[in-house]
Protein backbone atom coordinates (compact mmCIF):
# COMPACT_ATOMS: atom_id res chain seq x y z
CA UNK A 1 -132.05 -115.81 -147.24
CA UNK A 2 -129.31 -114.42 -149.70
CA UNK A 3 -127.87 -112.58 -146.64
CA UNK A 4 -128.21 -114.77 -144.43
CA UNK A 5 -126.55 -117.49 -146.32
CA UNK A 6 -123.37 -115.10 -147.10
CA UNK A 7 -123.41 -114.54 -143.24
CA UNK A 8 -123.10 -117.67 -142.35
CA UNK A 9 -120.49 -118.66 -144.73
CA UNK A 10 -118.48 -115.73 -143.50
CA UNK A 11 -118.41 -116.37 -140.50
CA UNK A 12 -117.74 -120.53 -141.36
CA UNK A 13 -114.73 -118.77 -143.13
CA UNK A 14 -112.83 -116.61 -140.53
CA UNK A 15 -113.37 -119.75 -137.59
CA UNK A 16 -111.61 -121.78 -140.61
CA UNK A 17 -108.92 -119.03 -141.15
CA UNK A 18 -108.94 -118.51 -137.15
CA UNK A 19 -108.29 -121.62 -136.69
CA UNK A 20 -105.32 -121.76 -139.06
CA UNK A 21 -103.47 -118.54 -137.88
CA UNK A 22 -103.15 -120.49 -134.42
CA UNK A 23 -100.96 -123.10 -135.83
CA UNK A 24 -98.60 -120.98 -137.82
CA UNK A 25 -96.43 -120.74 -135.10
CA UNK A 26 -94.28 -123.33 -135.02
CA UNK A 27 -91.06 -124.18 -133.28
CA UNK A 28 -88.03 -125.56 -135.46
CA UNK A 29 -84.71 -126.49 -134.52
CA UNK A 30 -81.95 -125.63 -136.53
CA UNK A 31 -78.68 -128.05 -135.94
CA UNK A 32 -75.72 -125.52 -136.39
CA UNK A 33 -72.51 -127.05 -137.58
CA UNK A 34 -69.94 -127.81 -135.45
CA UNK A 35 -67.20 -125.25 -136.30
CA UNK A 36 -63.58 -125.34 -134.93
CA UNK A 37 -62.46 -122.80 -132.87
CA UNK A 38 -59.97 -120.16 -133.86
CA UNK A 39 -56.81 -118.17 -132.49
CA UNK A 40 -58.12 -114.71 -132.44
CA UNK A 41 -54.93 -112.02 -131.94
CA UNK A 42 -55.43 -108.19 -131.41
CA UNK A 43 -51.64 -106.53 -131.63
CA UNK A 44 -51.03 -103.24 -132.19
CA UNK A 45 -46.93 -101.60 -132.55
CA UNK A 46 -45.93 -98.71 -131.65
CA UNK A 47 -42.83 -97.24 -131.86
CA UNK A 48 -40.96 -96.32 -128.60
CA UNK A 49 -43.36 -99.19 -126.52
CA UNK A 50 -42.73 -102.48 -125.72
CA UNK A 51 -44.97 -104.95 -128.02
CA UNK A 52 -48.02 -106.57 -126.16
CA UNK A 53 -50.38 -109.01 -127.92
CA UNK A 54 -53.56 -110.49 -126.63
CA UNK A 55 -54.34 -114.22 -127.76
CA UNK A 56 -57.81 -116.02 -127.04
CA UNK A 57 -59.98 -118.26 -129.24
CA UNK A 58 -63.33 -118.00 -130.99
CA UNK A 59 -66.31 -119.77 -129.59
CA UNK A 60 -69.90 -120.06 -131.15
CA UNK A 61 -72.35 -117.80 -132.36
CA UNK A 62 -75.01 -118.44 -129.54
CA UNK A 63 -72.97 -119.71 -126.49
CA UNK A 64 -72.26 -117.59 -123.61
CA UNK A 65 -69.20 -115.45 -123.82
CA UNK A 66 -66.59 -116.40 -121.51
CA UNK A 67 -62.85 -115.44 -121.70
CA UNK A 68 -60.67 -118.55 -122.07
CA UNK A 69 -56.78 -117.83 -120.81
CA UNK A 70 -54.91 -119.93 -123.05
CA UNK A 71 -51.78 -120.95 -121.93
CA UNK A 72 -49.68 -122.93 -124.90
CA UNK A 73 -49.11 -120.47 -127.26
CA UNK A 74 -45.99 -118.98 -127.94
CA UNK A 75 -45.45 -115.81 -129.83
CA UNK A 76 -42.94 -114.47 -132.10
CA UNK A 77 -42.33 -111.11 -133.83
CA UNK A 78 -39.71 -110.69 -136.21
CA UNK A 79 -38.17 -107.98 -136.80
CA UNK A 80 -37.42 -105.59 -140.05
CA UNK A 81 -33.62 -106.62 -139.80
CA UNK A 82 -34.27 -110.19 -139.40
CA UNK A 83 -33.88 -110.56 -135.55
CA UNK A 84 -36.65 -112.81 -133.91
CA UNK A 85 -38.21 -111.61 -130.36
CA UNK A 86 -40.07 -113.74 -127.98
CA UNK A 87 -43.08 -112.50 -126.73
CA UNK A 88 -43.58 -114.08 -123.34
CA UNK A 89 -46.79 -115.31 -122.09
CA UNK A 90 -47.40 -112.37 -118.74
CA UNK A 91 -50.73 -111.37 -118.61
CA UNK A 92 -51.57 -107.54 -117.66
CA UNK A 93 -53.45 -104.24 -117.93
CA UNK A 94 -52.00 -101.27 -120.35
CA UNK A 95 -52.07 -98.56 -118.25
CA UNK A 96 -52.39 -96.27 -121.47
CA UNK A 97 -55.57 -98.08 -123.00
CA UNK A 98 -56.83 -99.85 -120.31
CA UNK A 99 -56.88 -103.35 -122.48
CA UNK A 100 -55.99 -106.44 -121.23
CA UNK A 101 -52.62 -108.20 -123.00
CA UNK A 102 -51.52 -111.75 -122.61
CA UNK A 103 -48.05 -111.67 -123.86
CA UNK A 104 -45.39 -109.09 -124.04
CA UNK A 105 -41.78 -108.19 -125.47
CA UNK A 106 -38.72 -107.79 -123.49
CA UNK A 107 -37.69 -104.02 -124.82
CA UNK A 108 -39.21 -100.95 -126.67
CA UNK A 109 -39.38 -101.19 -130.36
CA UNK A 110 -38.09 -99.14 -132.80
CA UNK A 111 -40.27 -98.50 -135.66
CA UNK A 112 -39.42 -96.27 -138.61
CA UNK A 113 -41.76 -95.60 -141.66
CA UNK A 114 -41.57 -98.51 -144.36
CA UNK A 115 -40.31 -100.99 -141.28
CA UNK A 116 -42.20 -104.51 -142.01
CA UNK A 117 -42.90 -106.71 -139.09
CA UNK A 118 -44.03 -110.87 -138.67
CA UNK A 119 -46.26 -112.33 -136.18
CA UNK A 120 -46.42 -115.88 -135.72
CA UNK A 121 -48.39 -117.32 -133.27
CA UNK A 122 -48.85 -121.03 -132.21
CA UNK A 123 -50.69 -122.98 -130.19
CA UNK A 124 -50.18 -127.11 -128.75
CA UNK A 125 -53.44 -127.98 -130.39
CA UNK A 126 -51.61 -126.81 -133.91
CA UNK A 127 -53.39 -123.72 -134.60
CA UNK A 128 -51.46 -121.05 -136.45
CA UNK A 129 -51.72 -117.71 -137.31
CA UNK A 130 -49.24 -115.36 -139.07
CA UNK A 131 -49.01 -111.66 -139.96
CA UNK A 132 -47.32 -109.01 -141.82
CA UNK A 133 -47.41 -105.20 -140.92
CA UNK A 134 -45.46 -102.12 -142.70
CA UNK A 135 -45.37 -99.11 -140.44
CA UNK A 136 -47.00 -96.10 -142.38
CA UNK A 137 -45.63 -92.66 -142.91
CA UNK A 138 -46.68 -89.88 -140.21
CA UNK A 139 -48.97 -87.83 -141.04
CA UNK A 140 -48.62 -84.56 -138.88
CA UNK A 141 -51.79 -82.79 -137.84
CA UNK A 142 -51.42 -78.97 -139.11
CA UNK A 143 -54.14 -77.55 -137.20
CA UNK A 144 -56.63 -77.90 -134.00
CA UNK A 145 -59.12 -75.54 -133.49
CA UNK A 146 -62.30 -74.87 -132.13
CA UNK A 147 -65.22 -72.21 -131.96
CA UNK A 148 -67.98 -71.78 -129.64
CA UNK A 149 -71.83 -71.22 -130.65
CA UNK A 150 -73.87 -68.27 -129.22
CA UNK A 151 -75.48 -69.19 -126.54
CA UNK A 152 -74.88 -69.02 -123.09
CA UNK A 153 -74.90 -71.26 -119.52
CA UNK A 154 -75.02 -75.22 -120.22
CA UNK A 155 -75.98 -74.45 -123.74
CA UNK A 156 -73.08 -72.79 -125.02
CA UNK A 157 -70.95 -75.38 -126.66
CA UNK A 158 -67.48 -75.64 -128.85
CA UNK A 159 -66.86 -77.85 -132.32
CA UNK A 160 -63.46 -78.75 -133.40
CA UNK A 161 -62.00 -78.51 -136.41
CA UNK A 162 -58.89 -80.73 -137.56
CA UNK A 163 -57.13 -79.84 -140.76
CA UNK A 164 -53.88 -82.06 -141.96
CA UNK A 165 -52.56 -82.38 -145.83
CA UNK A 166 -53.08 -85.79 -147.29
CA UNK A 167 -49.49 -87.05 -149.10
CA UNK A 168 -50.30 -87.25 -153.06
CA UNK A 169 -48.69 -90.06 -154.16
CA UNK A 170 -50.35 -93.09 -152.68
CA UNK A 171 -53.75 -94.39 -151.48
CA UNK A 172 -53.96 -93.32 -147.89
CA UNK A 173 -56.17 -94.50 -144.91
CA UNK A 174 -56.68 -92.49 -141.85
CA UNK A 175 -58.77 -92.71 -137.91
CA UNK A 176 -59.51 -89.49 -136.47
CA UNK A 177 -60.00 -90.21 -132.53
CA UNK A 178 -61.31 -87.28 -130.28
CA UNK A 179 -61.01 -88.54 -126.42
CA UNK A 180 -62.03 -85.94 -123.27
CA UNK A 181 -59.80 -86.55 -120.88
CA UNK A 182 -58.38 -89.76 -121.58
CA UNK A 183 -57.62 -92.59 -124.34
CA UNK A 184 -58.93 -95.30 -121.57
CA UNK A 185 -62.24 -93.57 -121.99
CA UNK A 186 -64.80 -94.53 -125.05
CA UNK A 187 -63.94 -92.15 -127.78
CA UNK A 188 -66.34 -88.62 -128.23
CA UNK A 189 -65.81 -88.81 -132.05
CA UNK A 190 -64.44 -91.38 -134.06
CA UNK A 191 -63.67 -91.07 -137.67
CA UNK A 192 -61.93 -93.32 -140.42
CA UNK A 193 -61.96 -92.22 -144.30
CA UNK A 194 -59.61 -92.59 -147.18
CA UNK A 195 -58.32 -90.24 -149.33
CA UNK A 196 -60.19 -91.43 -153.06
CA UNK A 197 -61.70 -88.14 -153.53
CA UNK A 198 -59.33 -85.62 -151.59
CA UNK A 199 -56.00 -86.97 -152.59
CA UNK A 200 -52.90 -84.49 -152.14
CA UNK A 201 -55.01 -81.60 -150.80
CA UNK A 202 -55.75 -80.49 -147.22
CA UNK A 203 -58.21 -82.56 -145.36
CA UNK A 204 -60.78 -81.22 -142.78
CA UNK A 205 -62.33 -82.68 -140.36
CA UNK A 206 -65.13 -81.53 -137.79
CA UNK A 207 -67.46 -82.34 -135.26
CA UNK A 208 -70.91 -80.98 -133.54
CA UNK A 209 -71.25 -78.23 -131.38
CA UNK A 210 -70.84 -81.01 -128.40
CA UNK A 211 -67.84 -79.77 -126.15
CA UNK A 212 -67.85 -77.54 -123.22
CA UNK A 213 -65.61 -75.01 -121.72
CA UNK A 214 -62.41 -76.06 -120.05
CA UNK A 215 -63.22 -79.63 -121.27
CA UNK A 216 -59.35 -81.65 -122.37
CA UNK A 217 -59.52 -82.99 -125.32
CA UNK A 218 -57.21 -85.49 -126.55
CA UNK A 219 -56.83 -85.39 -130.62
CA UNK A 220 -55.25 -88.36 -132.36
CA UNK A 221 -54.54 -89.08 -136.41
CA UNK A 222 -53.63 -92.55 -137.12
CA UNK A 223 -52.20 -93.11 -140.78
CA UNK A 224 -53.24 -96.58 -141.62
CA UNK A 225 -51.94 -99.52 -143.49
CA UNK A 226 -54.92 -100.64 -145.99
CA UNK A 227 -55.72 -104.20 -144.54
CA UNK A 228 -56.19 -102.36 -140.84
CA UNK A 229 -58.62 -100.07 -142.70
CA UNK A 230 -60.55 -102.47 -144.69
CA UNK A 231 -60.78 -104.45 -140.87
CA UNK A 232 -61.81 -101.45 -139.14
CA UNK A 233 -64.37 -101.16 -141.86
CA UNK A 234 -66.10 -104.66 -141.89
CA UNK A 235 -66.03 -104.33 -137.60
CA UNK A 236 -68.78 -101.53 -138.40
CA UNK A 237 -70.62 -103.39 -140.67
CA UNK A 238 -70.65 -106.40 -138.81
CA UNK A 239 -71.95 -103.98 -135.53
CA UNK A 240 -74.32 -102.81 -137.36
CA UNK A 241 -75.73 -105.72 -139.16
CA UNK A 242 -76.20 -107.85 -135.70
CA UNK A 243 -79.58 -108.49 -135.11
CA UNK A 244 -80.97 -106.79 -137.93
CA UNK A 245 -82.81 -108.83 -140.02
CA UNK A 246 -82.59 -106.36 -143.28
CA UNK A 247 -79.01 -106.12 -143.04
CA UNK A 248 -76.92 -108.15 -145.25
CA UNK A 249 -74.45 -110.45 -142.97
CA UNK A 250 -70.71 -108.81 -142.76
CA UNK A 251 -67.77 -110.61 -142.44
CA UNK A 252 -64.41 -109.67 -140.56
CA UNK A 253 -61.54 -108.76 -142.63
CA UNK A 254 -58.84 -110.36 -140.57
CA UNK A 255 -55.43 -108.57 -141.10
CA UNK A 256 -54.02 -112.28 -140.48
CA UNK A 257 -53.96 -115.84 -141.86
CA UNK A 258 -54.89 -118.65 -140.09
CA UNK A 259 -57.60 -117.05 -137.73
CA UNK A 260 -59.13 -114.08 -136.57
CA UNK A 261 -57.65 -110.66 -135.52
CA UNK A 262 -55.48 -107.21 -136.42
CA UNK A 263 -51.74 -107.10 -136.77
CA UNK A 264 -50.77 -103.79 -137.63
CA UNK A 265 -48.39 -101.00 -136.97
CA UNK A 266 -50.16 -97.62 -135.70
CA UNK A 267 -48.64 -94.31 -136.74
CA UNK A 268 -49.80 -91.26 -135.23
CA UNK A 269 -50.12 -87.58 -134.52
CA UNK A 270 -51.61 -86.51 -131.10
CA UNK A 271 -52.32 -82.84 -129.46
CA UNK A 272 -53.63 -82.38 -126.18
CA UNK A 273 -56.02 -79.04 -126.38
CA UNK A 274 -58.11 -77.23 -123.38
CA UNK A 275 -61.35 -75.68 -124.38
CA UNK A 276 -61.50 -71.91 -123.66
């Protein structure tokens, strides 16, 4: 009877909690609030190129993705002596990078280390953004160079080495790109550190045993500005934090005011190396 009387309230409980796990699904809208759209601007100087700049506008978190062309905004960069340059609105491919720009200068620009340049960019609908970039120093790669492992056919494989002397006087940011081939192409290795614990010595950097024979590599140091750095940084963390629901949310550290985007000045070292 004891038995009997536990079974049946056992089995009285799991119907009750049977019943309950059905309805703890539940569907719940969330109103999101209506947030203004932004100017988002990607330029990037270099010296010797004419500027390009590419202007479009933020859009919510969960609506499809479509490029907008907009076709109000004008563009001004101001030089480090003071002279203003109109960026005109001619959409077009880089042939270098392979990214799409919306607006572009009328000559090459002539960039020295310590140069600071403005952006200003406006729209009709009164959105503004400014920025403010100081070219960095070059940093000179001292030395490429590579060793194979000791195996043989599709298995036998190089890593690179990159060695270049960090300046000791100031906090310095660096982006060590490896590309096979070409820049157009996603990057093999791609590298960005700061010099906190190796200032004013030689800096090393290396990859996997990943790259084949006869394979053209194309090696490039960028010396950074801090904000570019610090943006470059919270674009990881932001990748990496999508869609995981243990991540803590990022944030993008604009290098601008008034929206969303990277001004900077790049300053680089490149060498073109054949596997053998």
């Amino acid at each position: 009877m004891f038995v009997a009387t536990l079974l049946k309230r056992w089995i009285g409980l799991s119907l009750l909690l049977g019943a309950a796990g059905c309805n703890l699904q539940k569907d719940i809208d969330v109103d999101l609030p209506a947030v203004p759209s932004q100017l988002v601007t990607e330029c990037y100087l270099r010296p010797g190129e004419i500027p390009r700049l590419t202007v479009s506008e933020t859009t919510p978190y969960l609506s499809t993705a479509q490029p907008t062309l907009l076709t109000d905004v004008t563009v001004t960069l101001t030089l480090p002596n003071g002279q203003q340059q109109k960026l005109q609105f001619r959409p077009g491919l880089d042939r270098l990078t392979q990214k799409i720009y919306t607006h572009i200068g009328q000559r090459a620009l002539v960039a020295r280390p310590g140069d600071t340049f403005t952006l200003d960019v406006q729209d009709s609908k009164g959105r503004h953004v400014t920025g403010t970039a100081t070219m960095p120093a070059l940093v000179p790669l001292d030395t490429v160079e590579w060793k194979f492992n000791d195996k043989t056919g599709e298995q036998r494989k190089a890593y690179v080495l990159t060695k270049f002397r960090d300046p000791a006087a100031t906090a310095d940011f660096y982006r060590l790109q490896i590309h096979k081939d070409s820049i157009s192409v996603d990057s093999e290795r791609d590298f960005t550190l700061d010099d906190r614990l190796t200032n004013g010595t030689q800096m090393t950097l290396g990859t996997s045993y990943r790259f084949s024979a006869n394979d053209t590599l194309l090696i490039t140091l960028y010396h950074l500005d801090e904000p570019y750095y610090r943006f470059l940084q919270s674009v990881d963390d932001a990748r990496n934090a999508n869609g995981n629901p243990f991540a803590q949310p990022a944030a993008i550290r604009s290098t601008v005011q008034g929206g969303v985007g990277v001004f900077t000045v790049l300053s680089s070292d490149r060498r073109t190396i054949i596997v053998k």
